[in-house]
N, C-alpha and C. Protein backbone atom coordinates (compact mmCIF):
# COMPACT_ATOMS: atom_id res chain seq x y z
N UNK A 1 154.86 210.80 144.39
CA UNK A 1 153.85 211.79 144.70
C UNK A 1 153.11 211.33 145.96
N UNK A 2 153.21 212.49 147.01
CA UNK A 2 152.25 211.97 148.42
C UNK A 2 150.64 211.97 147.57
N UNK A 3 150.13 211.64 148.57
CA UNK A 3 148.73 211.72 148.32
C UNK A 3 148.15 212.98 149.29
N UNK A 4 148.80 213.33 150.38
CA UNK A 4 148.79 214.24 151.77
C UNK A 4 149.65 214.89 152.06
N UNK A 5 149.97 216.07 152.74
CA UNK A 5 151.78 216.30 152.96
C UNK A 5 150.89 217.11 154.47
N UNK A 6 151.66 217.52 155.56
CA UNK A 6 151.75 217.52 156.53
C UNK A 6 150.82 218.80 156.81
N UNK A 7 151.17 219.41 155.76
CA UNK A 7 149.60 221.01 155.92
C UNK A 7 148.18 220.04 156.00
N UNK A 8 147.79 219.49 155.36
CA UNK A 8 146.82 218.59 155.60
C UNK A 8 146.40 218.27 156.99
N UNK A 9 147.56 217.14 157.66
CA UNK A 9 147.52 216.85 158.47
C UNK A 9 147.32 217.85 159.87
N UNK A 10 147.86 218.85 159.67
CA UNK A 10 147.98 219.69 160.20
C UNK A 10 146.81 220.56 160.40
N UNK A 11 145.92 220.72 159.21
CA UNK A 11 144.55 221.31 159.00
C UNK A 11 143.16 220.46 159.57
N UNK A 12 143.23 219.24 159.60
CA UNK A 12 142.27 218.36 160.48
C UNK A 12 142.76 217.77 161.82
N UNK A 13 143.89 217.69 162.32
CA UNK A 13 143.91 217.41 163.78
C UNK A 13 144.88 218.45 164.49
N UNK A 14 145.54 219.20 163.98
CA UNK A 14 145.67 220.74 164.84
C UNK A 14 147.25 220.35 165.31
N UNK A 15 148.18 221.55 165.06
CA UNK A 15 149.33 221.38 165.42
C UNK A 15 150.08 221.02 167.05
N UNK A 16 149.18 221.11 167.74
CA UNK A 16 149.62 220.33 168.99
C UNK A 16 149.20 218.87 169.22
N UNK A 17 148.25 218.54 168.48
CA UNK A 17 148.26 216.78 168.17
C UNK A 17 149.79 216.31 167.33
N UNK A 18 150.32 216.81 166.21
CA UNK A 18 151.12 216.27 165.27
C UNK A 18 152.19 217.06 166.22
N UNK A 19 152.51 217.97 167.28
CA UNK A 19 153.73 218.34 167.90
C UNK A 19 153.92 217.14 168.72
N UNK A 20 152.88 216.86 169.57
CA UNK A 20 152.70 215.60 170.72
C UNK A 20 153.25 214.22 169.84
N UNK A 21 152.70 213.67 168.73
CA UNK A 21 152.98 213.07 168.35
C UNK A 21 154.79 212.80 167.48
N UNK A 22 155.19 213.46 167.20
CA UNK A 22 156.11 213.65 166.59
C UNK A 22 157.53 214.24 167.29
N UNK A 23 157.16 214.97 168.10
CA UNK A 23 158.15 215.48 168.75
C UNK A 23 159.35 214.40 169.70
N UNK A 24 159.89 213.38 169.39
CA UNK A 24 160.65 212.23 169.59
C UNK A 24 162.07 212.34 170.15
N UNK A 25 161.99 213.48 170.13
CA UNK A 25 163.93 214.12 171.01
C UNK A 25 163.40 214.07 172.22
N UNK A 26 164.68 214.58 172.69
CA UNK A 26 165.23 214.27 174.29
C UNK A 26 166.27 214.92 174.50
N UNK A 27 166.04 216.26 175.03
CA UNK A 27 164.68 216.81 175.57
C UNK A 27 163.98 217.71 173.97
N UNK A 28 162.69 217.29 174.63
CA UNK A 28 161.63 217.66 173.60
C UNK A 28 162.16 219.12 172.71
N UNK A 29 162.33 218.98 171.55
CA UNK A 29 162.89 219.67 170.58
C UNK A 29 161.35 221.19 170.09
N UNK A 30 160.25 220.61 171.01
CA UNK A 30 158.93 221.71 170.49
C UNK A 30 158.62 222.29 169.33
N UNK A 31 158.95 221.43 168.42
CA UNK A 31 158.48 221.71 167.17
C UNK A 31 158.34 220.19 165.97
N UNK A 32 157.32 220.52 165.41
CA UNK A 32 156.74 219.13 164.83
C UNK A 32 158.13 218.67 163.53
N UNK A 33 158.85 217.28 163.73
CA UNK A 33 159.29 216.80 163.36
C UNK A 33 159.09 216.45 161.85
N UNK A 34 159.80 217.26 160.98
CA UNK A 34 159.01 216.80 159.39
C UNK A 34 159.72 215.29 159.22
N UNK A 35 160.67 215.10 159.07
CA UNK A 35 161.08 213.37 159.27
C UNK A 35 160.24 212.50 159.37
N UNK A 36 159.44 212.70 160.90
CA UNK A 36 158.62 211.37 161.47
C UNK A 36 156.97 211.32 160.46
N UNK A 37 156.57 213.18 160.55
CA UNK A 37 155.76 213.21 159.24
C UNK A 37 156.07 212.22 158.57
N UNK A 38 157.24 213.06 157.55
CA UNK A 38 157.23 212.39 156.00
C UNK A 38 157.19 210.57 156.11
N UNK A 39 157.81 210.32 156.90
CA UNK A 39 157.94 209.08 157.45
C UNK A 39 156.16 208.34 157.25
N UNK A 40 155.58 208.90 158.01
CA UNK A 40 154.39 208.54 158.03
C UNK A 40 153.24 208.33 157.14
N UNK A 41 153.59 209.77 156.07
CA UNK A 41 153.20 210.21 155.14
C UNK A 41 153.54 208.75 153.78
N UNK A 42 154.92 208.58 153.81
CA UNK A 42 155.16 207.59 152.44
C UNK A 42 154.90 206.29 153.06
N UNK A 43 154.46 206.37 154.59
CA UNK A 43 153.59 204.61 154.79
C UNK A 43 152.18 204.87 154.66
N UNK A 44 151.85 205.99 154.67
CA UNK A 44 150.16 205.68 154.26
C UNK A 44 149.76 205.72 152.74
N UNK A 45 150.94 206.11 151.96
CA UNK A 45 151.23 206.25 150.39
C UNK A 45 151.02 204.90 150.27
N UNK A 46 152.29 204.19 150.50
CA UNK A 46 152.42 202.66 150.56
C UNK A 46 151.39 201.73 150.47
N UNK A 47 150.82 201.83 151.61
CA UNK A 47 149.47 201.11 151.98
C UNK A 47 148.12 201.56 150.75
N UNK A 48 147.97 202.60 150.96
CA UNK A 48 147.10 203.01 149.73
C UNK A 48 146.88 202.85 148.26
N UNK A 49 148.67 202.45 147.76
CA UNK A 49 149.03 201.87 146.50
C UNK A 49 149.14 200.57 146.56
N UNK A 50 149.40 199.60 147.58
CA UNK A 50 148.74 198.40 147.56
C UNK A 50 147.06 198.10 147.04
N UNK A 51 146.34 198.93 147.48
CA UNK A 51 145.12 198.97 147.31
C UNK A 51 144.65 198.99 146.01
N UNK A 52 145.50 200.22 145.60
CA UNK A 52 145.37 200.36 144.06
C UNK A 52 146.33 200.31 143.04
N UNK A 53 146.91 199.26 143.12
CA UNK A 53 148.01 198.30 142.29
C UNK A 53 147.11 198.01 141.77
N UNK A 54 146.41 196.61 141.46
CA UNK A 54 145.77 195.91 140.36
C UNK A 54 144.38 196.72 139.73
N UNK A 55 144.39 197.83 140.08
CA UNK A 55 143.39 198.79 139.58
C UNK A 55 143.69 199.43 138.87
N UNK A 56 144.35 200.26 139.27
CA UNK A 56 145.01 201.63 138.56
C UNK A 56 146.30 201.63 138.52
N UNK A 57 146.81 202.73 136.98
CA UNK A 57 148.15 202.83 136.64
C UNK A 57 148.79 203.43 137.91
N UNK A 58 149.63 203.23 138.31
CA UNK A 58 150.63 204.02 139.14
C UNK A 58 151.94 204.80 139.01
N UNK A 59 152.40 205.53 138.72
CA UNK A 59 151.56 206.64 140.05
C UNK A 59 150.83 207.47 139.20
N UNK A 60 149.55 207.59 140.02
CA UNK A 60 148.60 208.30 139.49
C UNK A 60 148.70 209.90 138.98
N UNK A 61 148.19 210.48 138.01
CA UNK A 61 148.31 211.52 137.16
C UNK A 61 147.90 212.76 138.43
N UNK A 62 147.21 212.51 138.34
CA UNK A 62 146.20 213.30 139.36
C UNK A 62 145.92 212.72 140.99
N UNK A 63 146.04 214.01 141.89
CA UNK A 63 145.31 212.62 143.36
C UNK A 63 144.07 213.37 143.61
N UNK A 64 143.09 212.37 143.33
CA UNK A 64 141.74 212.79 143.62
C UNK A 64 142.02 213.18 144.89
N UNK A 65 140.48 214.15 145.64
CA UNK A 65 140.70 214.46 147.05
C UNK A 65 140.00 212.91 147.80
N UNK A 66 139.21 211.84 147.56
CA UNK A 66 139.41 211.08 148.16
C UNK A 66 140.23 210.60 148.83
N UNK A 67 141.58 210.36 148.14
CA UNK A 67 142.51 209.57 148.63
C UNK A 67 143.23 210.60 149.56
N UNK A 68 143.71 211.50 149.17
CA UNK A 68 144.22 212.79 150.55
C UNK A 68 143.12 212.54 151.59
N UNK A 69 141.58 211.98 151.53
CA UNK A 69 140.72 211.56 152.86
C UNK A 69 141.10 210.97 153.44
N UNK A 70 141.68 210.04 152.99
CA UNK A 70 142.11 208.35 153.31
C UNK A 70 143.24 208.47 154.18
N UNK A 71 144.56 209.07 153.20
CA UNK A 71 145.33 209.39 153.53
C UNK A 71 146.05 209.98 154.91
N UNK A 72 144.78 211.05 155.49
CA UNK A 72 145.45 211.63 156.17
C UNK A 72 145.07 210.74 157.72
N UNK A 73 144.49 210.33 157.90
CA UNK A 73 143.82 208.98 158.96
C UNK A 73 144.94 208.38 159.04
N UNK A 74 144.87 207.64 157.66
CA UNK A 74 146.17 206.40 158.34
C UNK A 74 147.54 206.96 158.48
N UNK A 75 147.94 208.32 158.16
CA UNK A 75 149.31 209.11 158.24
C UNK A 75 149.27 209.08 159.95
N UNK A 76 148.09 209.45 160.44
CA UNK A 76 147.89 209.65 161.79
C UNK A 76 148.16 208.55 162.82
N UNK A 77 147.31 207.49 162.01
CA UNK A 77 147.61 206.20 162.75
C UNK A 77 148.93 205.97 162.95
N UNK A 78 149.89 206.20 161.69
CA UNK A 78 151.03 205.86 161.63
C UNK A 78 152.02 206.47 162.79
N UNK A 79 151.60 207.40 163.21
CA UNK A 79 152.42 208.38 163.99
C UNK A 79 152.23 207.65 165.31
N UNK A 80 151.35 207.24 165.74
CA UNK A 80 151.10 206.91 166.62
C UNK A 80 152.18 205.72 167.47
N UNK A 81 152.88 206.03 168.15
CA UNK A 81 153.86 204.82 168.66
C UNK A 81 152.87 203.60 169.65
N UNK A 82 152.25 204.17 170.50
CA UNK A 82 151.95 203.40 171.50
C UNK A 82 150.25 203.04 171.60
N UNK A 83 149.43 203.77 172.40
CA UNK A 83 147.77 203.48 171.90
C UNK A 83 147.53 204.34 171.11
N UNK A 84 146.74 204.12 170.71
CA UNK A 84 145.70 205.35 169.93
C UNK A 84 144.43 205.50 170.33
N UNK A 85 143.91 206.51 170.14
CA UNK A 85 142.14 206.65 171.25
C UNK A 85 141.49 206.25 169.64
N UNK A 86 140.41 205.70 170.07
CA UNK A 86 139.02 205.34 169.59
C UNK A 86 139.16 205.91 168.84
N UNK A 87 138.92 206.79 168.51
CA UNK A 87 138.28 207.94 167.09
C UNK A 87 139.67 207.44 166.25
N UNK A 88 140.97 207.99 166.48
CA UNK A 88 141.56 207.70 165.28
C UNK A 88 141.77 206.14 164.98
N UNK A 89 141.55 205.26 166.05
CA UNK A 89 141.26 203.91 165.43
C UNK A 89 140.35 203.44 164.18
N UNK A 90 138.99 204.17 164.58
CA UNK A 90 138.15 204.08 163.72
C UNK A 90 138.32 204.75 162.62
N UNK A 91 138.50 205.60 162.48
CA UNK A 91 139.16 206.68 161.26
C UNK A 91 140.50 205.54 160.37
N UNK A 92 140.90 204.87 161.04
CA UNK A 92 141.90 204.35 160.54
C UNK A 92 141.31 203.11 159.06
N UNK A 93 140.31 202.87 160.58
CA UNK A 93 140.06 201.44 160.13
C UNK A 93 138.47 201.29 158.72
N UNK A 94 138.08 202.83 159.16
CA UNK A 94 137.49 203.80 157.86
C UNK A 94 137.58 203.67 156.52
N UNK A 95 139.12 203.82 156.86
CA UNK A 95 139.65 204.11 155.67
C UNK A 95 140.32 203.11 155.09
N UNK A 96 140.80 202.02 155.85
CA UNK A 96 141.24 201.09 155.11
C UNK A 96 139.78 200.17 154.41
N UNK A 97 138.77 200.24 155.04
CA UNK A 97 137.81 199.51 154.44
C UNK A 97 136.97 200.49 153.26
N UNK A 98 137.48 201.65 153.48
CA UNK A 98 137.00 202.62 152.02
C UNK A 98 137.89 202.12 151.33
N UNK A 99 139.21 201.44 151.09
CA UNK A 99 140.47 201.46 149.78
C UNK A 99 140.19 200.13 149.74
N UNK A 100 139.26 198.77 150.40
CA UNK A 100 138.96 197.77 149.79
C UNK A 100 137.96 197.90 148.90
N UNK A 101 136.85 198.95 149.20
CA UNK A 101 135.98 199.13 148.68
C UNK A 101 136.28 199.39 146.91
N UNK A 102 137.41 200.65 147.51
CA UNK A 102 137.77 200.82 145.31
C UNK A 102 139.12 199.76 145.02
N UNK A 103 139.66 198.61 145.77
CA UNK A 103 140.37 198.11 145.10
C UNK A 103 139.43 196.75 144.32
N UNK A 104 138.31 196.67 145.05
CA UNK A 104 137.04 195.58 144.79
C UNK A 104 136.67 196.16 143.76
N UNK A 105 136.54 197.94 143.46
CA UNK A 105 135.68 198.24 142.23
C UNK A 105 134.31 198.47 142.59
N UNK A 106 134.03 198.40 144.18
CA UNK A 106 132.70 199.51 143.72
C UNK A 106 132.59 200.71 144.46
N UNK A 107 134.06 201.06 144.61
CA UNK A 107 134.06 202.45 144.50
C UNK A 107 134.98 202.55 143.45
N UNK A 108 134.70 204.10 142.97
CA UNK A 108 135.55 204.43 141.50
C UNK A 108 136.28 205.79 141.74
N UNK A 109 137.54 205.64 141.69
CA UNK A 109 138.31 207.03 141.93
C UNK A 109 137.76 207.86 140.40
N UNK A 110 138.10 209.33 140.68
CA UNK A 110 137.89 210.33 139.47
C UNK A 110 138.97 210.73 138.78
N UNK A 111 139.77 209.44 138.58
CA UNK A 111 140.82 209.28 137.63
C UNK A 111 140.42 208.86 136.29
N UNK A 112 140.59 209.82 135.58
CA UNK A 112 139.73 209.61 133.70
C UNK A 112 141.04 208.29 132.60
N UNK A 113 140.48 207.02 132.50
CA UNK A 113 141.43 206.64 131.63
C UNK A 113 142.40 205.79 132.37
N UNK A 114 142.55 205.49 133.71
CA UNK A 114 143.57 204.71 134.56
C UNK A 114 143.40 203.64 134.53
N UNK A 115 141.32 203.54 135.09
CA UNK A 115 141.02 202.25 135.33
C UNK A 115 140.99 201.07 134.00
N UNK A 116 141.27 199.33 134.17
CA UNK A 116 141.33 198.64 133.15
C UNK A 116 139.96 198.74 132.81
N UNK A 117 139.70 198.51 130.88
CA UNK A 117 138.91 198.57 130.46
C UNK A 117 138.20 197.10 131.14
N UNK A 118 136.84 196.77 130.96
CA UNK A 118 136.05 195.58 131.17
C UNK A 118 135.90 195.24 130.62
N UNK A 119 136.02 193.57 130.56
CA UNK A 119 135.80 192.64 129.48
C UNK A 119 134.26 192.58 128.57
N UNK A 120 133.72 193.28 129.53
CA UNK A 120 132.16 193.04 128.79
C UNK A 120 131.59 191.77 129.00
N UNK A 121 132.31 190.48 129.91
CA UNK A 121 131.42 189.56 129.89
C UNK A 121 130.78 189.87 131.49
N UNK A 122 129.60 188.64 131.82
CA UNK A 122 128.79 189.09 132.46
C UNK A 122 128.60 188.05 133.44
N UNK A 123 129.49 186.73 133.31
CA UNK A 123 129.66 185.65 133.97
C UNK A 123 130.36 184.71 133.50
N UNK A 124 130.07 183.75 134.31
CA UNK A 124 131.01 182.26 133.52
C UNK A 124 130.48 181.66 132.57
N UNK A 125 131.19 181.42 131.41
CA UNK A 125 130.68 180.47 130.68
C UNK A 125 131.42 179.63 129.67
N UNK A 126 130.98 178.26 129.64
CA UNK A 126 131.46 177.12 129.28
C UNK A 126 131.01 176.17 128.07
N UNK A 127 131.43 175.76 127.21
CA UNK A 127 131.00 175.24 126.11
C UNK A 127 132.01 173.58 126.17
N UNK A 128 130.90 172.70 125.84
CA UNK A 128 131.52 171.29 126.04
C UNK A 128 130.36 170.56 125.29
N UNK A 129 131.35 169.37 124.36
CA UNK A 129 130.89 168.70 123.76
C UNK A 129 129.54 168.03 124.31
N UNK A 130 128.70 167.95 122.87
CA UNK A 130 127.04 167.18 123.52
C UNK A 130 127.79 165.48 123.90
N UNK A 131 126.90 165.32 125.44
CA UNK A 131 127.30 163.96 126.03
C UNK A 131 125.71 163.20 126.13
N UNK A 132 125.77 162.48 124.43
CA UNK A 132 124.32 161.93 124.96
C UNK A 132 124.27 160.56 125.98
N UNK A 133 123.47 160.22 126.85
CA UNK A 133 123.41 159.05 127.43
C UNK A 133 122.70 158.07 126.57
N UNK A 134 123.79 157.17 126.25
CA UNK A 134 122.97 155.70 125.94
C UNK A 134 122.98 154.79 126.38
N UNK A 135 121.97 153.56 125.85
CA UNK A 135 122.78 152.01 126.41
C UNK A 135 124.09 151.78 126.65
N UNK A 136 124.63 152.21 125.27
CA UNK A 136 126.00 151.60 124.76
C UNK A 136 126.97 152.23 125.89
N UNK A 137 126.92 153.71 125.92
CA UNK A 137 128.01 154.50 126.72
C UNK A 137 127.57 154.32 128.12
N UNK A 138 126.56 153.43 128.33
CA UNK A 138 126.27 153.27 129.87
C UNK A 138 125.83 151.94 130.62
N UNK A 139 126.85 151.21 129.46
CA UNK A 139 126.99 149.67 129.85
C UNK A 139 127.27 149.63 131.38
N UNK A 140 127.28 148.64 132.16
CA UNK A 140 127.23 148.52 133.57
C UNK A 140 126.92 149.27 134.32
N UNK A 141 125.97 150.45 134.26
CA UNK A 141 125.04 151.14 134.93
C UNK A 141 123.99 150.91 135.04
N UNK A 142 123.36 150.41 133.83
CA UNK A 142 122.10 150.29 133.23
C UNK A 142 121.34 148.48 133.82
């Protein structure tokens, strides 16, 4: 399951960005390449399920619209062969520090039932035998 599919993409940066980008023949074929999409599309999947491997079940039941947020940035990045301008850098780099945010846990996707239950404890803690100091146990110190 994508998290994004190319209407998306297509709906926030406009079909002559994803034609420019994608269009990879010779001579220019003028029409947006679903290949290099999809291509792009199951590496920003990729990357995103790294994130939320040790979180959540995979593959997820539902895709919140967060992650189609996320998603469609780094699909973009991905397309990108050579520079990329500022904005989608940052957009990129957005979003990868939004998917540390919920693979850390303090952000919470609106997936009901995925995330692991919590242990309920609240820190470290350690139990070890009483060590009283005496003469005896502290011969040549003393």
């Amino acid at each position: 399951m994508s998290y994004a599919a190319q209407s998306d993409l297509v709906a926030r940066y406009g079909n002559e960005m994803l034609l420019e980008l994608t269009d990879r023949a010779d001579p220019p074929a003028g029409a947006i390449d679903g290949t290099v999409v999809t291509q792009a599309l199951n590496d920003a999947d990729a990357a995103i399920n790294g994130y939320l491997l040790g979180r959540y079940a995979l593959p997820l039941s539902t895709t919140p619209p967060l992650l189609k947020d996320l998603a469609v940035p780094i699909a973009v990045y991905k397309l990108h062969r050579d520079t990329v301008s500022e904005k989608v850098r940052l957009d990129y780099l957005d979003a990868l520090k939004m998917l540390s945010q919920i693979a850390s846990g303090a952000v919470r996707l609106a997936v009901a039932g995925i995330e692991p239950a919590a242990s309920g404890a609240s820190g470290v803690r350690t139990t070890d035998r009483v060590r009283p100091l005496t003469p005896e146990n502290l011969k040549g110190f003393i």
